[in-house]
Structures are given as C-alpha cells and as structure tokens.
N, C-alpha and C. Protein backbone atom coordinates (compact mmCIF):
# COMPACT_ATOMS: atom_id res chain seq x y z
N UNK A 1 15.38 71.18 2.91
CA UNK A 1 15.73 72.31 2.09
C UNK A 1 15.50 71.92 0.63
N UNK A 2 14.58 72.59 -0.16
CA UNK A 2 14.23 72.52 -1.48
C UNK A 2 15.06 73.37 -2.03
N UNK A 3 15.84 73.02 -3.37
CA UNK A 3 16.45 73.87 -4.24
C UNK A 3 16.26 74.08 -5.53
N UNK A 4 16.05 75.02 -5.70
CA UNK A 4 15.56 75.56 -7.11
C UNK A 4 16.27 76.81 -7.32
N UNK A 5 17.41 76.63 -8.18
CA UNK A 5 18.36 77.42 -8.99
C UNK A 5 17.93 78.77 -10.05
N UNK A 6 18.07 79.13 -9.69
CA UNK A 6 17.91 80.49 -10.75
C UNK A 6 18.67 81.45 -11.27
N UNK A 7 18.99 81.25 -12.46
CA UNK A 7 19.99 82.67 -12.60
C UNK A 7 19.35 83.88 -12.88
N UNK A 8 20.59 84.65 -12.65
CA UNK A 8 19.86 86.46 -12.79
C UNK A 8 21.42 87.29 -13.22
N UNK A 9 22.08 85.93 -13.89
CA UNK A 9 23.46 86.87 -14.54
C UNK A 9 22.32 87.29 -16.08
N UNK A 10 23.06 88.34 -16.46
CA UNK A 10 22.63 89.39 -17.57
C UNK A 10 24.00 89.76 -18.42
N UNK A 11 23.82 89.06 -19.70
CA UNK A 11 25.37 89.60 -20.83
C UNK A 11 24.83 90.84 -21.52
N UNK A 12 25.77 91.51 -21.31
CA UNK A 12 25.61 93.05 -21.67
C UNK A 12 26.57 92.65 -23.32
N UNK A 13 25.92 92.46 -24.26
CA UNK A 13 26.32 91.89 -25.57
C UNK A 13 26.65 93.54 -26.35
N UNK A 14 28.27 93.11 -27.49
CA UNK A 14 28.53 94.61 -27.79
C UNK A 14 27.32 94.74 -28.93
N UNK A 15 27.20 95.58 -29.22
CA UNK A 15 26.57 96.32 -29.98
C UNK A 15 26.95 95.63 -31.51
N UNK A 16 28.35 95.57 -32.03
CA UNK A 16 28.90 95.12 -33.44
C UNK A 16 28.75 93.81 -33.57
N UNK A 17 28.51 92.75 -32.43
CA UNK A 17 28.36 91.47 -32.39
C UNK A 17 27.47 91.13 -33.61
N UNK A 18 27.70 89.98 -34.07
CA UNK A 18 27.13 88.73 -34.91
C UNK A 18 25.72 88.95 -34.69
N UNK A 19 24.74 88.64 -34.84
CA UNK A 19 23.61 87.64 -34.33
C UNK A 19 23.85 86.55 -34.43
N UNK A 20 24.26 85.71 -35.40
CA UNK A 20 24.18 84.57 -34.48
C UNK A 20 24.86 84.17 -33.57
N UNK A 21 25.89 84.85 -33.24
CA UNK A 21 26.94 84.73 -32.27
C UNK A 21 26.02 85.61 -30.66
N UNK A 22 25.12 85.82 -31.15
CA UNK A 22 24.03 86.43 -29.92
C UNK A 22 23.51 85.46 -29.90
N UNK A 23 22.60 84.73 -30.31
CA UNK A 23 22.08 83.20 -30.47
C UNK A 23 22.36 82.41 -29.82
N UNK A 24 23.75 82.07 -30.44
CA UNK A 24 24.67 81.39 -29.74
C UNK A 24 24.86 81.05 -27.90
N UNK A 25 25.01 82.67 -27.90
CA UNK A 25 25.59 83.03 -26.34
C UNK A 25 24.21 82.65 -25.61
N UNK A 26 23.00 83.19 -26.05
CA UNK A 26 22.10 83.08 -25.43
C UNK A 26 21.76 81.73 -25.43
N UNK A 27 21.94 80.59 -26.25
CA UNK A 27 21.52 79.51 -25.64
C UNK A 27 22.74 78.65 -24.94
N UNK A 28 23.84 79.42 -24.85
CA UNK A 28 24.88 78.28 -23.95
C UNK A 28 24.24 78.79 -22.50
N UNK A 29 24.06 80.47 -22.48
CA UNK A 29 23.85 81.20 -20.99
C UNK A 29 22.75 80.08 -20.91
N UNK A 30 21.62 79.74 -20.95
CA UNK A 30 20.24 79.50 -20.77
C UNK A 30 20.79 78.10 -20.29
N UNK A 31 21.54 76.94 -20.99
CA UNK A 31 21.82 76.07 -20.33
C UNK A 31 22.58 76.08 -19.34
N UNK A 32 23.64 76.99 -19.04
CA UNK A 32 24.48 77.09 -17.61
C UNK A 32 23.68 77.24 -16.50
N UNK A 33 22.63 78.15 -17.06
CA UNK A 33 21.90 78.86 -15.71
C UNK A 33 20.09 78.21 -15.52
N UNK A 34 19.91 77.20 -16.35
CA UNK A 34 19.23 76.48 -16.00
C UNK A 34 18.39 76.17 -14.57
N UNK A 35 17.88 76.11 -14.00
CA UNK A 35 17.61 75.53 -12.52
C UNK A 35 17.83 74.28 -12.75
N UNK A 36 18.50 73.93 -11.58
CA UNK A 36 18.97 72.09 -11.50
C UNK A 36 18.19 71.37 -12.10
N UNK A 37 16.45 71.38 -11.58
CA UNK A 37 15.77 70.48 -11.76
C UNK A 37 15.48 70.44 -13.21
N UNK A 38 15.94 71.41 -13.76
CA UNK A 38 15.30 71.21 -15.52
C UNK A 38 16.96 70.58 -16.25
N UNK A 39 17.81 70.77 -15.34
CA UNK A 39 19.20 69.88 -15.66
C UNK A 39 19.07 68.30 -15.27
N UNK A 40 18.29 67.89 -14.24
CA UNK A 40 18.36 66.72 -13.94
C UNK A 40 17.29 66.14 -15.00
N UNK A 41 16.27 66.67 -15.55
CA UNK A 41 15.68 66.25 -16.22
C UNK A 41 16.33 65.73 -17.71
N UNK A 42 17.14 67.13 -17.90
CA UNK A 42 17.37 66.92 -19.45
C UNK A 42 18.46 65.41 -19.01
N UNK A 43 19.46 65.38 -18.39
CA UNK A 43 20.37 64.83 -17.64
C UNK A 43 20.04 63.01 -18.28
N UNK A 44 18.69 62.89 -17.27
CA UNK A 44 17.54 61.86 -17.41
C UNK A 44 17.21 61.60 -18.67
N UNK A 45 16.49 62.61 -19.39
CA UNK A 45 16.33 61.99 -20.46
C UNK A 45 17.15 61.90 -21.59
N UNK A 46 18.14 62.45 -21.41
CA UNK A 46 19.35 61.51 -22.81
C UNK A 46 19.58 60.59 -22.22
N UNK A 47 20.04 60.59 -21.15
CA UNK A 47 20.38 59.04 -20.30
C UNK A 47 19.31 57.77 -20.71
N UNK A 48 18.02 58.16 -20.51
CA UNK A 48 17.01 57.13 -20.62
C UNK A 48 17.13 57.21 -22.11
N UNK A 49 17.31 57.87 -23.29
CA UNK A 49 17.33 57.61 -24.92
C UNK A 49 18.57 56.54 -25.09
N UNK A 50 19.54 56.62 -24.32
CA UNK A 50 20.96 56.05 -24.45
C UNK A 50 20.83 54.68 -23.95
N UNK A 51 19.68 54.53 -23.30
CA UNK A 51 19.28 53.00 -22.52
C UNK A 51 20.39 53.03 -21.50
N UNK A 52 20.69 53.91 -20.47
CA UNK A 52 21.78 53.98 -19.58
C UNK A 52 20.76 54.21 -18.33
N UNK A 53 19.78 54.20 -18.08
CA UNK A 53 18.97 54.28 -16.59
C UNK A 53 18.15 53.15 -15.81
N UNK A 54 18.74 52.81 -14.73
CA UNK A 54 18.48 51.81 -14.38
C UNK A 54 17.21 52.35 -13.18
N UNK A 55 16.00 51.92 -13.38
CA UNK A 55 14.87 52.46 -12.47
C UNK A 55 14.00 51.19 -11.57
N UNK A 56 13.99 51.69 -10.44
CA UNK A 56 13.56 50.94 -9.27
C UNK A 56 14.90 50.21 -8.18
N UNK A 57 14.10 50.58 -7.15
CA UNK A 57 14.84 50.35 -5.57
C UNK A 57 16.03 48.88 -6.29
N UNK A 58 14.94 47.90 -6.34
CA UNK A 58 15.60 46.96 -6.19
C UNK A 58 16.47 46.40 -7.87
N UNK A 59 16.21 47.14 -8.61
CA UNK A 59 16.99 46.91 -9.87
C UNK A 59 18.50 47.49 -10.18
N UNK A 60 18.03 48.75 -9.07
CA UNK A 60 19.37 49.53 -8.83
C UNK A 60 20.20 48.65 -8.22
N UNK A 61 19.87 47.97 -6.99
CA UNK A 61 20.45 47.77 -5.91
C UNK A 61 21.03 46.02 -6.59
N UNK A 62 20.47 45.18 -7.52
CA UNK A 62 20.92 44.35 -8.31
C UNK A 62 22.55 44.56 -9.13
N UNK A 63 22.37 46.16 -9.85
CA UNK A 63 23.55 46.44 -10.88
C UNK A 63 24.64 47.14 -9.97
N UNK A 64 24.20 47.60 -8.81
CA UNK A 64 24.86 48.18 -7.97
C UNK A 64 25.58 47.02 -6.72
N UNK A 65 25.28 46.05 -6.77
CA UNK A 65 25.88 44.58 -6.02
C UNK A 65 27.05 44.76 -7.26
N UNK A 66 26.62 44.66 -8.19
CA UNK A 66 27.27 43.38 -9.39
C UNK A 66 28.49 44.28 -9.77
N UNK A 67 28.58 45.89 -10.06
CA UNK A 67 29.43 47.14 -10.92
C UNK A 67 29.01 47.86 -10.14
N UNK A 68 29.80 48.60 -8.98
CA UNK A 68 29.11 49.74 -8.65
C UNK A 68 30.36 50.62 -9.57
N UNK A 69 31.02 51.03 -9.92
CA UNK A 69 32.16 51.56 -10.84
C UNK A 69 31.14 52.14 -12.23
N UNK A 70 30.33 51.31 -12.07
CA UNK A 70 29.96 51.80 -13.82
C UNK A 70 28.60 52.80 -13.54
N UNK A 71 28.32 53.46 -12.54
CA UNK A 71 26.98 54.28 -11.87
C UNK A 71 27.84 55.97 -11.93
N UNK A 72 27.10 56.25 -12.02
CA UNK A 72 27.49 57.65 -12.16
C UNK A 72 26.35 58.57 -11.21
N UNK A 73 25.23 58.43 -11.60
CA UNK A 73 24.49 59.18 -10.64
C UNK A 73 23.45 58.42 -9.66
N UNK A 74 22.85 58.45 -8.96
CA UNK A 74 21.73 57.59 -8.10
C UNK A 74 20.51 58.74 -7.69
N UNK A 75 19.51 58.75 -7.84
CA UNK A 75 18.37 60.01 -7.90
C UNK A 75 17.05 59.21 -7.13
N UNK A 76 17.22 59.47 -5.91
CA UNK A 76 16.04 59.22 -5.14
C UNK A 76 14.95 60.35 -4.71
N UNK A 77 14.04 60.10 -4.64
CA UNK A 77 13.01 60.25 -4.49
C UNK A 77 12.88 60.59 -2.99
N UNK A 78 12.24 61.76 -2.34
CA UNK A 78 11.86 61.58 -0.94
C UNK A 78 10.82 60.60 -0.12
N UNK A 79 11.49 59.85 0.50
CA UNK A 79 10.74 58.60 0.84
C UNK A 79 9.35 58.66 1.50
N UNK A 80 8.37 57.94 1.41
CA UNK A 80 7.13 58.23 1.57
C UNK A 80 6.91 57.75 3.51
N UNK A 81 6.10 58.52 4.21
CA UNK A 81 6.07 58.26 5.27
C UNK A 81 5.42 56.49 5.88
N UNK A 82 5.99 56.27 6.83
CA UNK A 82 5.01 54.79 6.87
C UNK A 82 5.74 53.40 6.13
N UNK A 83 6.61 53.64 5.64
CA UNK A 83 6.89 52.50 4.46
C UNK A 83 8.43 51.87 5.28
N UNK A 84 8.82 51.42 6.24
CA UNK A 84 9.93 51.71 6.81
C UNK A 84 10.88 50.54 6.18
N UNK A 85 10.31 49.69 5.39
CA UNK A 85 11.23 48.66 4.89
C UNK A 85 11.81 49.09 3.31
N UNK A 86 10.96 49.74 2.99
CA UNK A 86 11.65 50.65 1.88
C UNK A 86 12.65 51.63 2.17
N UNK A 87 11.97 52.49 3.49
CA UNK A 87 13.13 53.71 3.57
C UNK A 87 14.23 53.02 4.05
N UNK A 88 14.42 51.26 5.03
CA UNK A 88 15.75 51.27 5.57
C UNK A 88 16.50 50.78 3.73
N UNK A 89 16.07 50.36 2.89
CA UNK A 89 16.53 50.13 1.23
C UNK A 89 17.16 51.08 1.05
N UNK A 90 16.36 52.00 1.10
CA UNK A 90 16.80 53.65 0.31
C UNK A 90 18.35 54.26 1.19
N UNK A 91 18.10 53.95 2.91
CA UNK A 91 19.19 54.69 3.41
C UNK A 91 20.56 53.75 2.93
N UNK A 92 20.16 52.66 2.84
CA UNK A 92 21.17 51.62 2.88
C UNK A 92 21.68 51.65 0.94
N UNK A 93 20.83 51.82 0.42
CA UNK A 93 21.04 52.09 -0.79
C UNK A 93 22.49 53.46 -1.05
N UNK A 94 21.67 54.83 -0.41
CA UNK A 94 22.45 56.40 -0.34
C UNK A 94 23.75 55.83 -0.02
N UNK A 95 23.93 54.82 1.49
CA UNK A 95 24.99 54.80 2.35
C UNK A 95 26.24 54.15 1.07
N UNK A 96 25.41 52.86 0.65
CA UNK A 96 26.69 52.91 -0.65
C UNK A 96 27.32 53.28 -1.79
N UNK A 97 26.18 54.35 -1.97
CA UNK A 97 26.42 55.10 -2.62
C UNK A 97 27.93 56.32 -2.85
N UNK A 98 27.63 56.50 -1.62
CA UNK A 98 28.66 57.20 -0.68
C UNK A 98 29.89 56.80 -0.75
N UNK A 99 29.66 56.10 -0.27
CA UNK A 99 30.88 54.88 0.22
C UNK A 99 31.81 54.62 -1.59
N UNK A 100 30.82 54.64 -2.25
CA UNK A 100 31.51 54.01 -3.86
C UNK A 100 31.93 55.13 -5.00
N UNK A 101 31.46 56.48 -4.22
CA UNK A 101 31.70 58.07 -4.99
C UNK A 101 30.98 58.00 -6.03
N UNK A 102 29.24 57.49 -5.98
CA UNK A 102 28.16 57.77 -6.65
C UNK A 102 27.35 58.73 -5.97
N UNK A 103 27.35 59.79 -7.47
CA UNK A 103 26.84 60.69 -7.08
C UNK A 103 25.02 60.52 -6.39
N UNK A 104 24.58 61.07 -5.21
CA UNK A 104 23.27 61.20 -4.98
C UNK A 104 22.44 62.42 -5.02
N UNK A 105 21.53 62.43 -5.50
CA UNK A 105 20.48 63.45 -6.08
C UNK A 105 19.57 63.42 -5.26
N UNK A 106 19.32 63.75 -4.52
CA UNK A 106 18.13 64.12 -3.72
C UNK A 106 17.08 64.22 -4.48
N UNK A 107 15.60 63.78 -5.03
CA UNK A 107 14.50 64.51 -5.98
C UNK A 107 13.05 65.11 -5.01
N UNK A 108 12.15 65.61 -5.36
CA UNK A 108 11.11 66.11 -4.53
C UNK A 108 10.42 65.01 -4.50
N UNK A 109 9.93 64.73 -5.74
CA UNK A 109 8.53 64.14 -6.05
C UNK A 109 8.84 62.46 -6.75
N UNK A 110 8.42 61.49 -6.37
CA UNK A 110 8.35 59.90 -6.88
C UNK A 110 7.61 59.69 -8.30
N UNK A 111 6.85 60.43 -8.23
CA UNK A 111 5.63 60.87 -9.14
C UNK A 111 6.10 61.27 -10.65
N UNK A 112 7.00 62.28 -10.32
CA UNK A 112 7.66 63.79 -11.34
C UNK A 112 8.64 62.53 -11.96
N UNK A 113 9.33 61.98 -10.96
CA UNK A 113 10.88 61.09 -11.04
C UNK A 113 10.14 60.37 -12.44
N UNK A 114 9.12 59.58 -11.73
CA UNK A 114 8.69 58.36 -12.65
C UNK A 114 7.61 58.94 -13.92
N UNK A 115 7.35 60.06 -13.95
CA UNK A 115 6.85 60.34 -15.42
C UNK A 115 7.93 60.82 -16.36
N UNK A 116 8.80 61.70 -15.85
CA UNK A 116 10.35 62.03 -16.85
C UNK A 116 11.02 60.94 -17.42
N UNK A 117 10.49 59.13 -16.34
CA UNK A 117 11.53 58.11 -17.03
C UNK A 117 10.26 57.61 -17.80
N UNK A 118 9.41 57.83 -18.24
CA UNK A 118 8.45 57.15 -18.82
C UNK A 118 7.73 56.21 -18.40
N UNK A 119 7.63 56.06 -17.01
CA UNK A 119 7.16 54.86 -16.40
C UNK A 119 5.51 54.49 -16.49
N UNK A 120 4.96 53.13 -16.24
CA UNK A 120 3.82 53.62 -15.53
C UNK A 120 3.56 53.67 -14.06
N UNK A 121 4.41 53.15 -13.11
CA UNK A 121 4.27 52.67 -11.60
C UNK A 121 5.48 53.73 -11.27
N UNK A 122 5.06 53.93 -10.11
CA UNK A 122 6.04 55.02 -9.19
C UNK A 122 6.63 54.34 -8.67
N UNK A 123 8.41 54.95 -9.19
CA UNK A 123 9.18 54.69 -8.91
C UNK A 123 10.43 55.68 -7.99
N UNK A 124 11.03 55.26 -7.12
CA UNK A 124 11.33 56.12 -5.79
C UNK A 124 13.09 56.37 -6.73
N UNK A 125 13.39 55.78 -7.75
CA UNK A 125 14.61 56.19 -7.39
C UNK A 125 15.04 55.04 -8.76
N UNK A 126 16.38 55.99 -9.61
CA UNK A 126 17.05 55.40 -10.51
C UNK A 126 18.41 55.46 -10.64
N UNK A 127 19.10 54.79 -11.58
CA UNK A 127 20.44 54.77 -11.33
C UNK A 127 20.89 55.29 -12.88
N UNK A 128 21.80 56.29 -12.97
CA UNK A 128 21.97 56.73 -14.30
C UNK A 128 23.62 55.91 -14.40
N UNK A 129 23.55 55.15 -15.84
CA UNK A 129 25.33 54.68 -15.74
C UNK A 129 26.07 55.53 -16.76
N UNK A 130 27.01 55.15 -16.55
CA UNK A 130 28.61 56.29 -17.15
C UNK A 130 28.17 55.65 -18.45
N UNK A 131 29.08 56.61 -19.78
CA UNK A 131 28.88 56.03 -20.69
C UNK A 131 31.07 55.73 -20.79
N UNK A 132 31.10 54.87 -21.74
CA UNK A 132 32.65 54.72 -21.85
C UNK A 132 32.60 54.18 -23.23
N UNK A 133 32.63 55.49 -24.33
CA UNK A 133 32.85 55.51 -25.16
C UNK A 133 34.13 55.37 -26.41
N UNK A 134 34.46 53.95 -26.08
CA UNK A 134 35.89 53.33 -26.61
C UNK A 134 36.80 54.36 -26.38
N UNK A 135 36.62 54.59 -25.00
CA UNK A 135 37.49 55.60 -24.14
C UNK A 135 38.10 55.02 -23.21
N UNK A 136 39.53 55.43 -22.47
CA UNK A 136 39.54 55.00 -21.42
C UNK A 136 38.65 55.60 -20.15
N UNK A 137 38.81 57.13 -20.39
CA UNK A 137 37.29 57.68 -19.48
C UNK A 137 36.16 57.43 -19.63
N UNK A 138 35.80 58.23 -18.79
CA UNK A 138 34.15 58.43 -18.78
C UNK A 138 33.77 59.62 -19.71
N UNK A 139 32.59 59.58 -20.60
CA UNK A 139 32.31 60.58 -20.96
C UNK A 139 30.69 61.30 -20.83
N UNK A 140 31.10 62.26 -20.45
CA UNK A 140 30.09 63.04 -19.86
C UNK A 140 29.53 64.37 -20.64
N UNK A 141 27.74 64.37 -20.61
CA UNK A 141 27.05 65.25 -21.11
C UNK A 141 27.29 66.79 -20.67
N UNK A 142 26.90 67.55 -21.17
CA UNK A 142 27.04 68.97 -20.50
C UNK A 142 25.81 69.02 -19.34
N UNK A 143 24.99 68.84 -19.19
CA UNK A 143 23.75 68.47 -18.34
C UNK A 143 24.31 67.79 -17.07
N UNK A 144 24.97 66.75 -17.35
CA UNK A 144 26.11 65.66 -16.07
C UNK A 144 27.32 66.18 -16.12
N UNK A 145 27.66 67.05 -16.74
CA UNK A 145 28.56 67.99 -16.38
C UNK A 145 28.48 68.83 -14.96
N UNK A 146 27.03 69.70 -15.38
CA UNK A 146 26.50 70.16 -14.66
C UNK A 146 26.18 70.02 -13.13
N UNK A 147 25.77 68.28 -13.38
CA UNK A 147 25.25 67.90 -12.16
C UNK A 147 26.34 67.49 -11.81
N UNK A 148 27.45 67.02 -11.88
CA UNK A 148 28.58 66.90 -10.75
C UNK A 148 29.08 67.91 -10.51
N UNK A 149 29.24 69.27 -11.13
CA UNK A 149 29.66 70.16 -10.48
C UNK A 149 28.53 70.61 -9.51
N UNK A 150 27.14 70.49 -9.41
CA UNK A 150 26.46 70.67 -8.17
C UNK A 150 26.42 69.44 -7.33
N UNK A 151 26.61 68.56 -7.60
CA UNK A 151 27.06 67.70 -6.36
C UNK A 151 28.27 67.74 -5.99
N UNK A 152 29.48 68.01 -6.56
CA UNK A 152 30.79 68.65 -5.86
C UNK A 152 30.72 69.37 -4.65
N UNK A 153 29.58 70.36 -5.47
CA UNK A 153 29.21 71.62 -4.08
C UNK A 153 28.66 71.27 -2.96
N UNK A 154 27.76 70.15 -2.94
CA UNK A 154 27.00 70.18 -2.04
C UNK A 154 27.38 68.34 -1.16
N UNK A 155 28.61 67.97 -1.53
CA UNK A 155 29.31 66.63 -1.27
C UNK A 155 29.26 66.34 0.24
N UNK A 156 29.89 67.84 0.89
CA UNK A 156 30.03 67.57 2.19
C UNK A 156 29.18 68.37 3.15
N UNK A 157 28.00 68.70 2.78
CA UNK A 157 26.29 69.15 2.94
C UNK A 157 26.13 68.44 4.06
N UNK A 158 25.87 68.41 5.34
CA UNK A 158 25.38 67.53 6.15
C UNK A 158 24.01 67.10 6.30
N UNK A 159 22.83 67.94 5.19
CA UNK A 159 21.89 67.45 4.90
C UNK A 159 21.58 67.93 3.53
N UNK A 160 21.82 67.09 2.52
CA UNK A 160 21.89 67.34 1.18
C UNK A 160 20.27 67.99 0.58
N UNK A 161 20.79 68.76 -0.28
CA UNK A 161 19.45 69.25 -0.51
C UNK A 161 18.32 68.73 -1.83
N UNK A 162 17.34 68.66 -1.53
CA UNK A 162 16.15 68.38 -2.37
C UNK A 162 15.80 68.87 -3.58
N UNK A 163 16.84 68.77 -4.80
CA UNK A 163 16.09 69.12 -5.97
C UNK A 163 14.67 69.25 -6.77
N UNK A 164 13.98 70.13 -6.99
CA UNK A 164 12.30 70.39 -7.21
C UNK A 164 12.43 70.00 -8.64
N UNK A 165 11.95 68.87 -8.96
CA UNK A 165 12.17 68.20 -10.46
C UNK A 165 10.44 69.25 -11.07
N UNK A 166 11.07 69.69 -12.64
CA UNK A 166 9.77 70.35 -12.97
C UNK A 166 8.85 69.59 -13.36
N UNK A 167 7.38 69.93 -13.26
CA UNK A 167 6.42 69.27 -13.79
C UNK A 167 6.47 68.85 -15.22
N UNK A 168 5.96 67.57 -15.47
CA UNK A 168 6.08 66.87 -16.88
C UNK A 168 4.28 66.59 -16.83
C-alpha cells in the first residue's frame, strides 16, 4: 500500500480579515495538509542541515547498538529483490526498532531516499536523531511533529504503509 496524502479541506476566510493574516493561514493550512512524502522530506532535510541523520544500513545499526534512546525516526527504503543478506539487516534492523519505540517510515524509492540526503551511493535507509536542546525533552520540528502523529496512526498497521517520497 502506497500513501500519498492529500488534502481537500478549503477555509472559507471572512471577508474583513487581514491579508496577511490570509497569508498567514494559508501557509500554516499548506503545511498541515502537505502529503507525507513532501513532510518526510522537509523532515530530512532540516535534520540533515542540523547534522542529526545517520545514513546507511550499517551506520545506523552501529549508533543504534551504542543509544538507541537518542533515534527518533528510522526511514527505510523498500528492499530490493535478490539481496537476502541485506533484507534479513533491514528486518532485523525494523524489529528493533519496534521493540525501542523508534519510529519506522516505510519509503518507496532507495534512489529518492539517497538524493534528498545528498548522497552519492544508494542508500536503503537512515536514522534521523532527537534533538535535546538544553532541555530535559525532546524537541521536535513541526514536520516531526507531523510525522509522529502519522506514525501514531498507523503504529498498530499490520502492514505499514509505503510513503511515495517526491521526486528531487
């Protein structure tokens, strides 16, 4: 199951309103209603400006031995057919994921994943970390806002669905 989000809410704005308070509205609506995949992107790339993305199977699976506490999201890639020592990585990767209440992202494309992080080699899958900004929490983007409230939704999914990351 591929998902690609779309809104089709419509603000019926009064008439005496501001403009820029129309402005306004119109670009908070535009980010709520976003399609996921242009949320996981933006998501990604402040994450990757912040130096908070950890990319590749086995680099993840290094910071994820050592802190799994400090991961916030995990974004794999649909695994390529034929490769079976990678995909048992990847399941075994998801499974602790799970297990540690890191969020998992399903993505379409390996390709899409690894040009949004700037890469040059295709990469199946990254690890986005929390930021903890001389906080005792975590603090979180409106974008990773976003995306945990769609992984909330889709937590106990018995086959999680495939976010369509947009073309870059």
């Amino acid at each position: 199951m591929v998902v690609e989000e779309t809104c089709t809410m419509h603000l019926n704005m009064n008439m005496n309103m501001d403009m820029d308070m129309d402005l306004e509205l119109d670009i908070d609506l535009a980010m709520e209603c976003a399609p996921i995949g242009r949320t996981v992107k933006s998501a990604l790339m402040r994450a990757q400006a912040e130096a908070r993305v950890i990319v590749g199977l086995s680099a993840a699976i290094n910071v994820l031995s050592k802190s799994p506490e400090g991961s916030l999201f995990c974004l794999m890639a649909q695994p390529k057919d034929g490769d079976s020592a990678t995909h048992m990585h990847e399941v075994l990767l998801e499974a602790f994921c799970y297990e540690n209440d890191i969020y998992v992202i399903k993505v379409d494309d390996a390709t899409k994943l690894s040009r949004i992080l700037g890469q040059d080699s295709v990469e199946s899958c990254c690890l986005v970390q929390k930021v903890w900004a001389d906080a005792p929490e975590e603090q979180l983007t409106k974008a990773e806002n976003q995306l945990v409230d769609y992984c909330e939704a889709h937590w106990d999914a018995p086959q999680q669905p495939i976010v369509q990351l947009p073309a870059v």
